[in-house]
Protein backbone atom coordinates (compact mmCIF):
# COMPACT_ATOMS: atom_id res chain seq x y z
CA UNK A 1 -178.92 -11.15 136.55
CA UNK A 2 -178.86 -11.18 132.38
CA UNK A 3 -177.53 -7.60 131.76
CA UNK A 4 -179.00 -6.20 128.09
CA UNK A 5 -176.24 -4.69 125.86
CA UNK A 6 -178.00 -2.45 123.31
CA UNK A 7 -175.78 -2.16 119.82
CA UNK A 8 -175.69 0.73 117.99
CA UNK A 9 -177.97 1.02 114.63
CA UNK A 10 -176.59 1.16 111.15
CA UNK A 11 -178.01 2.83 108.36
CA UNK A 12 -178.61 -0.88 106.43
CA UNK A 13 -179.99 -2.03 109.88
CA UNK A 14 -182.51 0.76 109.70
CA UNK A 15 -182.84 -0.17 105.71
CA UNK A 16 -183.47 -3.89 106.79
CA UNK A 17 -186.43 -2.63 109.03
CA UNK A 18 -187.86 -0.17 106.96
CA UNK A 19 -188.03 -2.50 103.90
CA UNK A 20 -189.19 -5.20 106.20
CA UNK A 21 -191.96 -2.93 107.17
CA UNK A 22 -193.06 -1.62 103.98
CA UNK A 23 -192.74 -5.57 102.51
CA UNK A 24 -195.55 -6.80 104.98
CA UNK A 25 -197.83 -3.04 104.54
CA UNK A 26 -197.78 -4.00 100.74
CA UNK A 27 -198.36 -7.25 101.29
CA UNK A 28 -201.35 -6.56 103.24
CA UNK A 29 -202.85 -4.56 100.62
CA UNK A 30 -202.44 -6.26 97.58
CA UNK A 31 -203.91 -9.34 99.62
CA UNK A 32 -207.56 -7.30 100.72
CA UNK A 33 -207.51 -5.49 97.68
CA UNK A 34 -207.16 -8.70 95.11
CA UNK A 35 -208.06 -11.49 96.83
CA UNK A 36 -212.36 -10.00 96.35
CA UNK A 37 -211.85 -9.27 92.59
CA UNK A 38 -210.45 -12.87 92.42
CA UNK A 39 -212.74 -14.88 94.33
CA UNK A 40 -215.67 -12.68 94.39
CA UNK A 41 -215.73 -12.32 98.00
CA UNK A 42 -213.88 -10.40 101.47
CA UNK A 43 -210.40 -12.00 101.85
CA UNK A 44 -210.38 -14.27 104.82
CA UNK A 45 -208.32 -13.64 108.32
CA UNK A 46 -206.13 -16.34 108.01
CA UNK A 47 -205.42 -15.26 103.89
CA UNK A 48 -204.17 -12.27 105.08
CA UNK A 49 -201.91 -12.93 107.67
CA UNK A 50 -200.65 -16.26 106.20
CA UNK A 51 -199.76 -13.89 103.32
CA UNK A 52 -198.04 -11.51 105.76
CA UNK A 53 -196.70 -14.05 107.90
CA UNK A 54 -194.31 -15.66 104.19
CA UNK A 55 -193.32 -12.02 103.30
CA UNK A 56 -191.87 -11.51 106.72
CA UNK A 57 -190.25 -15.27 107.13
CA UNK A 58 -189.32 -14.04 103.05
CA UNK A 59 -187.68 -10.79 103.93
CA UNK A 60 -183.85 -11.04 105.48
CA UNK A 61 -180.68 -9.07 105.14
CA UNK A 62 -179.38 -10.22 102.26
CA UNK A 63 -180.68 -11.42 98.71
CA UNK A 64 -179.10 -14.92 99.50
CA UNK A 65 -180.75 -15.52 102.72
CA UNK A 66 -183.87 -14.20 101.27
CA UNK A 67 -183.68 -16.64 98.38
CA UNK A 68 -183.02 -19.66 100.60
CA UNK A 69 -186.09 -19.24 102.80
CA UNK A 70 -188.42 -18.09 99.91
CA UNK A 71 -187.49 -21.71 98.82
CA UNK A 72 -187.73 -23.20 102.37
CA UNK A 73 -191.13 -21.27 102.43
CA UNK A 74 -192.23 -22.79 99.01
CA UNK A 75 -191.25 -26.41 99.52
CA UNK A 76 -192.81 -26.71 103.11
CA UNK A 77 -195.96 -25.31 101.51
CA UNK A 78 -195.97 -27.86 98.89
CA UNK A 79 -195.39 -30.52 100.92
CA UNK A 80 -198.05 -29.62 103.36
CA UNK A 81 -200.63 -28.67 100.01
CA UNK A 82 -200.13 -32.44 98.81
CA UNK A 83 -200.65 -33.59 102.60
CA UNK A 84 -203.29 -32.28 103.14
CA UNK A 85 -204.97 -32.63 100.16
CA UNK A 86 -204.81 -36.43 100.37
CA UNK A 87 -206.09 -35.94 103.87
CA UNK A 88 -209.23 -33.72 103.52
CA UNK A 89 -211.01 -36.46 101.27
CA UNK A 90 -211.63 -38.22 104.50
CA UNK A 91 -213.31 -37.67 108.07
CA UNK A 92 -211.39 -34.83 109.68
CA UNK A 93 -209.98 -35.17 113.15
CA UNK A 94 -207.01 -33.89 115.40
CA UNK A 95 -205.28 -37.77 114.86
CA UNK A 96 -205.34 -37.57 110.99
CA UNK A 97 -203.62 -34.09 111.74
CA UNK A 98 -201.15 -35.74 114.38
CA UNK A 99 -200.35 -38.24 111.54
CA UNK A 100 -199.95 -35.70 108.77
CA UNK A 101 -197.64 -33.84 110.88
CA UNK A 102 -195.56 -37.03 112.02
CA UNK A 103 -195.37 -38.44 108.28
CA UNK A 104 -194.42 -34.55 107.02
CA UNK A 105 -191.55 -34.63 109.51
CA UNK A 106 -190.52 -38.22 107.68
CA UNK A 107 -190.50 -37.15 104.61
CA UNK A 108 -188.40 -33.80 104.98
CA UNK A 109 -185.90 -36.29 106.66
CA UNK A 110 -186.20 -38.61 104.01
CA UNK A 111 -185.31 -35.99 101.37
CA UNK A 112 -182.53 -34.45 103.24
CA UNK A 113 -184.54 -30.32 104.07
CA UNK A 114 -184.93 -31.11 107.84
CA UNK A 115 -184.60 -27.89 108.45
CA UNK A 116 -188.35 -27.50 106.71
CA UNK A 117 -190.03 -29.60 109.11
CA UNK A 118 -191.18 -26.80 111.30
CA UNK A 119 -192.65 -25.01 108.46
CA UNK A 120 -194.56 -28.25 107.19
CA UNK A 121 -196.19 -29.04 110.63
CA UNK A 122 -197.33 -25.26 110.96
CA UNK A 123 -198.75 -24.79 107.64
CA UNK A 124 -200.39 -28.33 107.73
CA UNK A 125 -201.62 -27.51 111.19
CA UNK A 126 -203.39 -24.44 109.98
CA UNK A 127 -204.57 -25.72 106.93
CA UNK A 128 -206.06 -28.60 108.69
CA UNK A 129 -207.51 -26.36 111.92
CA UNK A 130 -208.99 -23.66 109.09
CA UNK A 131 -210.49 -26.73 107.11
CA UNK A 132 -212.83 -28.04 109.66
CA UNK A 133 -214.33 -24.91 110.77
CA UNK A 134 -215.71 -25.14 107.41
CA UNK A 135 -216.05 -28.77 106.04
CA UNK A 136 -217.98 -27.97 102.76
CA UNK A 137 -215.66 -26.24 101.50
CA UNK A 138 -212.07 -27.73 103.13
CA UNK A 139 -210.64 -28.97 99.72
CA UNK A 140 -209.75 -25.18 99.19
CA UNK A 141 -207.42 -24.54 102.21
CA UNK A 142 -204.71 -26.26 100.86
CA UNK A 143 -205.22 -24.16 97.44
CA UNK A 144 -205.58 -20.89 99.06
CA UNK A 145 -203.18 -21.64 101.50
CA UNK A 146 -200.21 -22.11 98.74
CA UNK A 147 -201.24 -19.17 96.94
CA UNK A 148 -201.38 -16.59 99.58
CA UNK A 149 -197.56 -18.37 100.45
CA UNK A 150 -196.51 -17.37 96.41
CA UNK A 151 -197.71 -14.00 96.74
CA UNK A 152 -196.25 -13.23 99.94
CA UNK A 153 -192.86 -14.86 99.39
CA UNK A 154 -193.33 -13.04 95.86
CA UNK A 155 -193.80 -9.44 97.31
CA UNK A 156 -190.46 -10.23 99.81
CA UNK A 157 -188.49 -11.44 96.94
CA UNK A 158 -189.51 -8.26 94.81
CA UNK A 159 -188.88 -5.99 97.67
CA UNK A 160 -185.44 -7.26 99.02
CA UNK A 161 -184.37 -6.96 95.07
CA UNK A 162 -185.90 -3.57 94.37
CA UNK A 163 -184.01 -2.63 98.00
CA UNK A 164 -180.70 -3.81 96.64
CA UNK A 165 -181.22 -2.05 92.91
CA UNK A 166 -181.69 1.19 94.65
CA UNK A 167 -178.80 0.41 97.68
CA UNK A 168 -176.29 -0.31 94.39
CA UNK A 169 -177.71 2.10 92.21
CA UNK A 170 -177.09 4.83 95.37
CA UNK A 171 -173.77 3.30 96.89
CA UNK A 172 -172.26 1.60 94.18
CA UNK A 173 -169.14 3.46 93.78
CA UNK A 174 -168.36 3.06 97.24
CA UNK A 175 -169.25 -0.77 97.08
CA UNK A 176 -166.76 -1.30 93.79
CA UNK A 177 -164.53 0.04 95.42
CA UNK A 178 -164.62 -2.41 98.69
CA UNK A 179 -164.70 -5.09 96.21
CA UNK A 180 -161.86 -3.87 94.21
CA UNK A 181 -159.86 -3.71 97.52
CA UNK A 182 -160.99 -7.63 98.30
CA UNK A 183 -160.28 -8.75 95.16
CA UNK A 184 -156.50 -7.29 95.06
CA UNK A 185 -156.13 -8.35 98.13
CA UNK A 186 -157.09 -11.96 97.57
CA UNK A 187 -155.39 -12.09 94.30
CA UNK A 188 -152.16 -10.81 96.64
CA UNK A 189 -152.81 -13.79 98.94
CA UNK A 190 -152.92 -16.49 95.73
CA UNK A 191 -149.50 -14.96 94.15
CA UNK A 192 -147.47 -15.58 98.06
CA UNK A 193 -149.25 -18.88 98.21
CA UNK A 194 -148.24 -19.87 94.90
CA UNK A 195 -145.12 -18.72 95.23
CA UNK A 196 -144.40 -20.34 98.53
CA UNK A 197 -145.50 -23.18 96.84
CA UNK A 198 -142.78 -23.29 94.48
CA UNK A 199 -139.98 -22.17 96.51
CA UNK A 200 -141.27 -25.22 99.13
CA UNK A 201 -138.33 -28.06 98.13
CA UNK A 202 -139.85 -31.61 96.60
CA UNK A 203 -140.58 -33.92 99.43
CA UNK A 204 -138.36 -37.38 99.44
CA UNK A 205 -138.83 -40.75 98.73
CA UNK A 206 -137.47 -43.65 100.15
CA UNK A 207 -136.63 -45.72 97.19
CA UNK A 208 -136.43 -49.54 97.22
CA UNK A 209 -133.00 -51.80 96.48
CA UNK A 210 -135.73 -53.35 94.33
CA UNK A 211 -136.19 -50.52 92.41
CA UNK A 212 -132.81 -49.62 91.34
């Protein structure tokens, strides 16, 4: 039987989930509130939470895993826009998306991001499902699609920075002085090696008869 070990909570674990929270509530709002001045009409289903759906995949722990999969976010969605794109000018039809999805997979490999070919097949999969419900106008999924994915990675990047102003701005003194104690201790590691390194004795060569 799997026994379930529950950890206890830190305050930036509770941080994490608040702003993680608060991310996706903005995001909603800013996406029904501007999407009708912009486009003169309600903001679709799929707007919304595909909007949602990039803050949260935005939003991580840290600024540097944030940044990494707002780009992994941004590059699947532009792959998948110029997909698609390419593919809505003809006859729709779950094969052309079967074929999108292989060749998408094919060309992450190709450029070395295989780790984005999850995120191409869903977002060409919805773009592609949302497009033929409405065949008039399917040329504008792809557009819509990469914008909502701008403004929701954009309201995760702004949050997880505006998080770690005020974290800094609250903790900082404590946080210098962590650092300070990691960098004296690493610049205490680089003087023994060094000095090690010197006191180690020249390694010999076997010299030649030939060379004497």
């Amino acid at each position: 039987m799997v026994q379930v070990r529950f950890k206890r909570l830190s305050a930036v674990d509770l941080g994490h989930a608040v702003n993680l929270a608060i991310a996706a509530l903005v995001t909603y709002a800013l996406t029904t509130s501007i999407t009708p001045v912009l486009l003169n009409r309600p903001a679709e289903s799929v707007g919304i939470l595909w909007a949602v759906i990039s803050t949260v995949f935005v939003v991580k722990d840290t600024r540097e895993r944030s940044l990494s999969a707002a780009i992994s976010r941004l590059v699947s969605t532009c792959v998948s826009f110029a997909l698609c794109l390419i593919y809505l000018f003809l006859p729709a039809n779950p094969l052309g998306m079967a074929i999108l999805i292989g060749g998408g997979a094919l060309l992450m490999m190709l450029a070395g991001r295989r780790d984005e070919i999850n995120l191409v097949a869903i977002t060409t999969a919805v773009i592609l499902i949302v497009a033929a419900e409405n065949p008039q106008a399917a040329w504008q999924q792809p557009l819509l699609r990469l914008a909502d994915s701008v403004a929701g990675v954009a309201v995760g990047i702004a949050c997880i920075w505006i998080t770690s102003f005020l974290f800094f701005h609250l903790h900082g003194q404590e946080v210098r002085r962590l650092w300070d104690r990691s960098d004296r201790a690493t610049r205490m590691l680089r003087r023994v090696v060094a000095r090690k390194n010197r006191l180690k004795p020249p390694s010999r060569t076997q010299t030649s008869p030939y060379d004497l």
